[in-house]
N, C-alpha and C. Protein backbone atom coordinates (compact mmCIF):
# COMPACT_ATOMS: atom_id res chain seq x y z
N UNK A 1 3.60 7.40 16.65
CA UNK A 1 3.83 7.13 15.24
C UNK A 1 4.86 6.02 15.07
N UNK A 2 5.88 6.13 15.96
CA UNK A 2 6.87 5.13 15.93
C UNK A 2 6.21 4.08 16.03
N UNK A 3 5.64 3.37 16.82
CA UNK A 3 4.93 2.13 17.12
C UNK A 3 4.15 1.84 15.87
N UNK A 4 3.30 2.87 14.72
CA UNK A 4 3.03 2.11 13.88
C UNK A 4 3.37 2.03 13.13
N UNK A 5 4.52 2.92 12.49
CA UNK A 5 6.18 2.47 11.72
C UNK A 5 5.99 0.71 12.20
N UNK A 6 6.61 0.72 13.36
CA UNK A 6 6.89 -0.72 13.68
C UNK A 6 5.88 -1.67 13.14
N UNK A 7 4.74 -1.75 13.55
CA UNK A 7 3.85 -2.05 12.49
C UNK A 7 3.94 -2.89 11.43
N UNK A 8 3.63 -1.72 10.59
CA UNK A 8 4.03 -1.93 9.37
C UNK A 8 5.10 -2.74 9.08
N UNK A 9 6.50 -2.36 9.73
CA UNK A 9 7.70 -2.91 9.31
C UNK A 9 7.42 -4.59 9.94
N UNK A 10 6.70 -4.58 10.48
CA UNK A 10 6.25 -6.12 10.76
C UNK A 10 5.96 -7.11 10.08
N UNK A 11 4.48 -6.14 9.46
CA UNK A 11 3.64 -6.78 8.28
C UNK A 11 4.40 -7.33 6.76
N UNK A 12 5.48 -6.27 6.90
CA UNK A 12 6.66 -6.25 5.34
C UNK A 12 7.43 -7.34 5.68
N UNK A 13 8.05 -7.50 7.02
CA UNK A 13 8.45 -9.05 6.82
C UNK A 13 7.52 -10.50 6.78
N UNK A 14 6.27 -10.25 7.21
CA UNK A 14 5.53 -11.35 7.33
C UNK A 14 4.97 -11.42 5.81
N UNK A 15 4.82 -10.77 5.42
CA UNK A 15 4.66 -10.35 3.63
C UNK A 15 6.03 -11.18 3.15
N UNK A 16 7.30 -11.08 3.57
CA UNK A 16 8.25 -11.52 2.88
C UNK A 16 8.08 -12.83 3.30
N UNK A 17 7.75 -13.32 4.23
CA UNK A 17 7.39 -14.98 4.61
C UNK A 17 6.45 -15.82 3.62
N UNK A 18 5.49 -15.07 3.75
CA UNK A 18 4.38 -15.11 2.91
C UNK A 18 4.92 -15.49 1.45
N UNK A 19 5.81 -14.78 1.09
CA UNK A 19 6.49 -14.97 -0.54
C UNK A 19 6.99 -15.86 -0.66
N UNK A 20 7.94 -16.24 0.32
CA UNK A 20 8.98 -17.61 0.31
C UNK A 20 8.04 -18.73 0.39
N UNK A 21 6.58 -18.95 1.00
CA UNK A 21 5.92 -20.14 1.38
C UNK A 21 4.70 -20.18 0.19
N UNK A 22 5.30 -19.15 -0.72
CA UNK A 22 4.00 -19.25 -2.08
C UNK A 22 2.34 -18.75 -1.64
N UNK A 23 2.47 -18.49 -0.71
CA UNK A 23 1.21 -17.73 -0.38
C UNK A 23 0.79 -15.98 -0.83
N UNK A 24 0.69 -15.96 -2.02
CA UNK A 24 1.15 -14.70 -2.57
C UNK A 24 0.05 -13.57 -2.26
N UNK A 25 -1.02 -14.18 -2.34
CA UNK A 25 -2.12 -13.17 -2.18
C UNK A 25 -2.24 -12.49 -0.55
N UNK A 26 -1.85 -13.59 0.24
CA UNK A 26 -1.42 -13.39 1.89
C UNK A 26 -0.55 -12.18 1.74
N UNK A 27 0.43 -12.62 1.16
CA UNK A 27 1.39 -11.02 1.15
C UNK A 27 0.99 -9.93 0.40
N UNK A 28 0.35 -10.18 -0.31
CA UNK A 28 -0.29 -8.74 -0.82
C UNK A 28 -1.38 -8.37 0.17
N UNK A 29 -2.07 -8.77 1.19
CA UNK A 29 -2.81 -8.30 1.97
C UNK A 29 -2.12 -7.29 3.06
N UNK A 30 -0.67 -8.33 3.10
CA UNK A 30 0.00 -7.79 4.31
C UNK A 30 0.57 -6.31 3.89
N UNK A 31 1.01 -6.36 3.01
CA UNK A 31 1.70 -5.02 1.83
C UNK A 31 0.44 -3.97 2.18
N UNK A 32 -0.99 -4.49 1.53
CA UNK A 32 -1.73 -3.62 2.38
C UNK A 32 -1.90 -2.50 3.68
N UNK A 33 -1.94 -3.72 4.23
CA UNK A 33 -1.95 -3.33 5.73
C UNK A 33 -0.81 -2.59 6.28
N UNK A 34 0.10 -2.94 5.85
CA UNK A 34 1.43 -2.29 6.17
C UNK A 34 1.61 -0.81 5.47
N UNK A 35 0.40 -0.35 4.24
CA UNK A 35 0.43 1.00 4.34
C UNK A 35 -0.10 1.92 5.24
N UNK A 36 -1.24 0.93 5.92
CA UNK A 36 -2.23 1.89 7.49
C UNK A 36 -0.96 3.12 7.72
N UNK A 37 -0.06 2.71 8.54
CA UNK A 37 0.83 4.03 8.82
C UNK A 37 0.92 5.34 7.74
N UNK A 38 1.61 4.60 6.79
CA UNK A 38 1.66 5.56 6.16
C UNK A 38 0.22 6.53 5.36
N UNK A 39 -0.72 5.76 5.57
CA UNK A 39 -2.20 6.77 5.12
C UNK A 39 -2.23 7.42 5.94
N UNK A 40 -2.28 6.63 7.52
CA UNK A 40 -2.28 8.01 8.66
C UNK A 40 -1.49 9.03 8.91
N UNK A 41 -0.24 8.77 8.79
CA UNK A 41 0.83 9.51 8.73
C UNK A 41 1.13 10.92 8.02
N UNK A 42 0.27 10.69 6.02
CA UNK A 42 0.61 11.07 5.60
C UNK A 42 -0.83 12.00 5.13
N UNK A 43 -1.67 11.57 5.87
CA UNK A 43 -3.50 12.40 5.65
C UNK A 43 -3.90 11.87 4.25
N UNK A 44 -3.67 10.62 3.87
CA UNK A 44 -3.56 10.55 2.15
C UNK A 44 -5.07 10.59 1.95
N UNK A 45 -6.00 10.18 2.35
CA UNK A 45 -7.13 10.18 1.91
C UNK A 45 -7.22 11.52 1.40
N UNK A 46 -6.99 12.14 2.45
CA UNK A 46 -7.76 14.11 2.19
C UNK A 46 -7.09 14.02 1.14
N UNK A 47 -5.56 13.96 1.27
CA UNK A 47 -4.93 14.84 0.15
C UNK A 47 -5.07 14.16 -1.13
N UNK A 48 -5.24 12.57 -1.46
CA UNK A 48 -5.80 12.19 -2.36
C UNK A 48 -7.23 12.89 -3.17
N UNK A 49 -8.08 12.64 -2.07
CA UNK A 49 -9.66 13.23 -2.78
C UNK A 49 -9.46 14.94 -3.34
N UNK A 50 -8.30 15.63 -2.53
CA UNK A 50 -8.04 16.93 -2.93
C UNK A 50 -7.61 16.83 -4.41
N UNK A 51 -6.28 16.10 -4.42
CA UNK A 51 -5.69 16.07 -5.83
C UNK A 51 -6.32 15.60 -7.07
N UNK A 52 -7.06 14.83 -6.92
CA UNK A 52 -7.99 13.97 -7.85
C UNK A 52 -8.83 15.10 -8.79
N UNK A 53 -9.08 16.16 -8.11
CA UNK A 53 -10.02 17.70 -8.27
C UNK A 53 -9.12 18.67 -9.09
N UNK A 54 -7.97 17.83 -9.40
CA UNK A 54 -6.94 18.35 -10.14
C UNK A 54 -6.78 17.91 -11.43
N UNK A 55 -5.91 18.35 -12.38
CA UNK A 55 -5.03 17.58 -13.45
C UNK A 55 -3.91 17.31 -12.88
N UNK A 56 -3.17 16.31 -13.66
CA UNK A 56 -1.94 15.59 -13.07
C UNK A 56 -1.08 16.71 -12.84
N UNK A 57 -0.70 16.89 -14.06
CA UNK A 57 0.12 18.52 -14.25
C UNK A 57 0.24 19.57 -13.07
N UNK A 58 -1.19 19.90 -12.84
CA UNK A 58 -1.11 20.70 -11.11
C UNK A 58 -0.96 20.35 -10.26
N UNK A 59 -0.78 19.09 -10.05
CA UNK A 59 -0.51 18.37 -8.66
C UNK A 59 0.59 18.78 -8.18
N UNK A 60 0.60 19.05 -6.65
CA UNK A 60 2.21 19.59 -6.16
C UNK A 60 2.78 17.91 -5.89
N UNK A 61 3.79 17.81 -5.04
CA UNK A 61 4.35 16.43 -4.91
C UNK A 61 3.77 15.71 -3.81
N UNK A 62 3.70 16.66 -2.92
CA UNK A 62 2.24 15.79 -1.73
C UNK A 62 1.28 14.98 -2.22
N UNK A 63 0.89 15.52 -3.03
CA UNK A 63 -0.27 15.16 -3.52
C UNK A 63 -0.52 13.85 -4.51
N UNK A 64 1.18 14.12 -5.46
CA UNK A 64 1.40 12.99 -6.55
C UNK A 64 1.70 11.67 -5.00
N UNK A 65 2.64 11.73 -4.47
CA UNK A 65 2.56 11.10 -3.32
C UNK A 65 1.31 10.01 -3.09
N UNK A 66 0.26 11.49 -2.21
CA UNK A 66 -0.80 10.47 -1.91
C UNK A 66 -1.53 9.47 -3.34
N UNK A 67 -1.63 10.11 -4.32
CA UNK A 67 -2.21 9.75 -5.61
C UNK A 67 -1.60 8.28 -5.47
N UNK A 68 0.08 7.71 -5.74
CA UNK A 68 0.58 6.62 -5.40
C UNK A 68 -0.06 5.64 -4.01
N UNK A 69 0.16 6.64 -3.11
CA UNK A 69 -0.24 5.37 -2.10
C UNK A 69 -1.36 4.86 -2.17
N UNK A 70 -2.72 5.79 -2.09
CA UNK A 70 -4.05 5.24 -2.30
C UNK A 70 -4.28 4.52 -3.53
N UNK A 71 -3.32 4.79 -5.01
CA UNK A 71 -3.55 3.46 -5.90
C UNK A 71 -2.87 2.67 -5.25
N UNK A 72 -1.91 2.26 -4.74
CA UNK A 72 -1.16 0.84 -3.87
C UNK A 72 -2.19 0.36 -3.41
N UNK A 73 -2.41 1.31 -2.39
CA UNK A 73 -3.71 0.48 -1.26
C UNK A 73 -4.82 -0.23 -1.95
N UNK A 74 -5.36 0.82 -2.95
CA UNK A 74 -6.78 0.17 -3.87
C UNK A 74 -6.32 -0.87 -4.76
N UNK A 75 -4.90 -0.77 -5.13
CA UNK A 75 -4.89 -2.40 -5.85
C UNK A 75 -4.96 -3.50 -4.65
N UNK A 76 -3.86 -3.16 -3.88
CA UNK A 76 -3.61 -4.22 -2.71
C UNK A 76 -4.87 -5.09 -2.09
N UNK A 77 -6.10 -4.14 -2.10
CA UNK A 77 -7.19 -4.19 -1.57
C UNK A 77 -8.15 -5.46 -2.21
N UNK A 78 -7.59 -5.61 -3.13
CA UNK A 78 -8.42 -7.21 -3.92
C UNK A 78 -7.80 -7.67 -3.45
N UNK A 79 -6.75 -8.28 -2.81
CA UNK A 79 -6.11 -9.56 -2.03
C UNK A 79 -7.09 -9.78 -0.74
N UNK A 80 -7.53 -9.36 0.19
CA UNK A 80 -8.30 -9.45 1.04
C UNK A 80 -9.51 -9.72 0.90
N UNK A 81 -10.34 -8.77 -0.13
CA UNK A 81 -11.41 -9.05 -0.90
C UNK A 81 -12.16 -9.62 -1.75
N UNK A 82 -13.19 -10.01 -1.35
CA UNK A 82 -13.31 -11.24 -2.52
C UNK A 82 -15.36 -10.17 -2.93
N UNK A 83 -14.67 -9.49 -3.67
CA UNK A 83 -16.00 -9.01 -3.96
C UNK A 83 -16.47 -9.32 -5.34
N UNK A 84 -18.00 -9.66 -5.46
CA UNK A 84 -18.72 -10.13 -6.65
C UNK A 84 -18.30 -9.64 -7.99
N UNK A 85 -17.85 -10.50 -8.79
CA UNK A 85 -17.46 -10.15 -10.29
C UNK A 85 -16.45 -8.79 -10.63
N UNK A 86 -15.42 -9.01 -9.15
CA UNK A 86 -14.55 -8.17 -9.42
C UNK A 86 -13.00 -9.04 -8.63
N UNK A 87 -12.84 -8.84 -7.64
CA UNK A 87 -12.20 -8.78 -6.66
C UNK A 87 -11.86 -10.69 -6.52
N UNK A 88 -12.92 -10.83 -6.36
CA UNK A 88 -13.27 -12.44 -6.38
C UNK A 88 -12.31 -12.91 -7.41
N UNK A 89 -12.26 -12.57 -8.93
CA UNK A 89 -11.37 -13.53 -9.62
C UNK A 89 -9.53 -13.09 -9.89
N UNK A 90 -10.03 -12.21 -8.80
CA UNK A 90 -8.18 -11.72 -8.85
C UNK A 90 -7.46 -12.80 -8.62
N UNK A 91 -6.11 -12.76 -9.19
CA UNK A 91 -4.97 -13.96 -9.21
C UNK A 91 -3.70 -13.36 -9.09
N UNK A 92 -3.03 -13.58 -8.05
CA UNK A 92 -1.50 -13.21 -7.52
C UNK A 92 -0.48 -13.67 -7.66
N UNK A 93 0.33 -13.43 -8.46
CA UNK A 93 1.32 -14.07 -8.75
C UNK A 93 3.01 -13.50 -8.09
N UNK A 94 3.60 -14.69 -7.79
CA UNK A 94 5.18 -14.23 -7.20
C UNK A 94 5.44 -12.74 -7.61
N UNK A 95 5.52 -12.22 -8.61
CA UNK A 95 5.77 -11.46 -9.16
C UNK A 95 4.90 -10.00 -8.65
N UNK A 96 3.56 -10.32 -8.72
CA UNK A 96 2.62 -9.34 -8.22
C UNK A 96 2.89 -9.02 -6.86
N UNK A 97 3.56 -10.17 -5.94
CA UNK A 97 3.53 -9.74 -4.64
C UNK A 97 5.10 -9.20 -3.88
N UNK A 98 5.68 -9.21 -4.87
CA UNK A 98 6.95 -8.88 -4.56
C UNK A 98 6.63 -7.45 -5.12
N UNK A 99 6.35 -7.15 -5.91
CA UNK A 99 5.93 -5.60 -6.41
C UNK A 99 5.27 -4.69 -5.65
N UNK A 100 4.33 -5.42 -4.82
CA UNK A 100 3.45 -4.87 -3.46
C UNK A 100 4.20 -4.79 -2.21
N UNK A 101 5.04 -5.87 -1.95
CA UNK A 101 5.80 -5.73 -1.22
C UNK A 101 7.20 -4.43 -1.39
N UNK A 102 7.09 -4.62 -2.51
CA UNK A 102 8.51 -3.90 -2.04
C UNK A 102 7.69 -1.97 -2.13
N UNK A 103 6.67 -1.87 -3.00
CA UNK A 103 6.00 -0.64 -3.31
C UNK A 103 5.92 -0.48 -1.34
N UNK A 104 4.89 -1.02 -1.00
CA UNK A 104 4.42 -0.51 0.78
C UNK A 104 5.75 -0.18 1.21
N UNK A 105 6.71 -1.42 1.49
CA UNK A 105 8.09 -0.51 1.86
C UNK A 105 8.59 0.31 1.67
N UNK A 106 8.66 0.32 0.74
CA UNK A 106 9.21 1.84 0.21
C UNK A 106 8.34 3.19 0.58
N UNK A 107 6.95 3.16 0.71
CA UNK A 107 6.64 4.16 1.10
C UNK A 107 6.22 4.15 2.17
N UNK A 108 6.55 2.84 3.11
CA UNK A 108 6.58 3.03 4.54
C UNK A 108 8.26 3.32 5.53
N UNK A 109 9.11 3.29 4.21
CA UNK A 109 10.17 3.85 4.83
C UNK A 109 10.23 5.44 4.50
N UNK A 110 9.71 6.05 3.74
CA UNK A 110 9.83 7.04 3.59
C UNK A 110 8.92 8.42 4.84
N UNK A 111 8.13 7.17 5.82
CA UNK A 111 8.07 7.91 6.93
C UNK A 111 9.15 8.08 7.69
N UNK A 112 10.34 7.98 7.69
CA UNK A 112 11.58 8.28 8.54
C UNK A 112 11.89 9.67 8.07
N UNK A 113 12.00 10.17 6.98
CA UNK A 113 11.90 11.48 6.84
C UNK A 113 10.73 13.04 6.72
N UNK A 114 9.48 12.04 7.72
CA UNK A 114 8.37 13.26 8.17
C UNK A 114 9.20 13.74 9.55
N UNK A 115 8.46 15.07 9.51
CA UNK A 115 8.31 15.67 10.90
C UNK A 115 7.92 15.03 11.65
């Protein structure tokens, strides 16, 4: 797990490169990618598709959790993508990618306090 902590914490600085050289959509890919750990880490898919079967209200905090990361990921996911009459006319701005950036970090540091 450590190794893909590291990872990640890779991708978050090459994401921060990415920002300084105006390549914004680059860093929102990387912000992406740099959640891999934490989906694996944290089972978010399951516990996403679980919670979703919910109202907000019943959600325990695991769950609000995964709910966050998998929307991160699914926004993040148009930077890479260039899919037909969606994805394709996305536009990234400084602003958008510093928001992605700092969102993945944050919940890729918050694997330091799993089991």
């Amino acid at each position: 797990m450590r190794v893909h902590r590291a990872t990640g914490a890779r991708r978050i600085r090459e994401a921060k490169t990415a920002i300084r050289d105006g390549r914004y959509e680059h860093a929102v890919a990387l912000a992406r990618a740099a959640l891999d750990p934490v989906r694996e880490a944290c089972n978010t898919r399951r516990v996403h598709d679980q919670a979703v079967q919910k109202k907000a209200g019943e959600r325990d905090q695991e769950e609000r959790w995964a709910m966050l990361t998998q929307s991160a990921y699914a926004l993040f996911s148009g930077a890479p993508h260039d899919d037909f009459g969606t994805t394709e006319n996305f536009t990234w701005t400084r602003a958008d990618a510093i928001a992605a950036v700092a969102t993945a970090a944050s919940l890729l540091a918050r694997l330091e306090d799993l089991p």
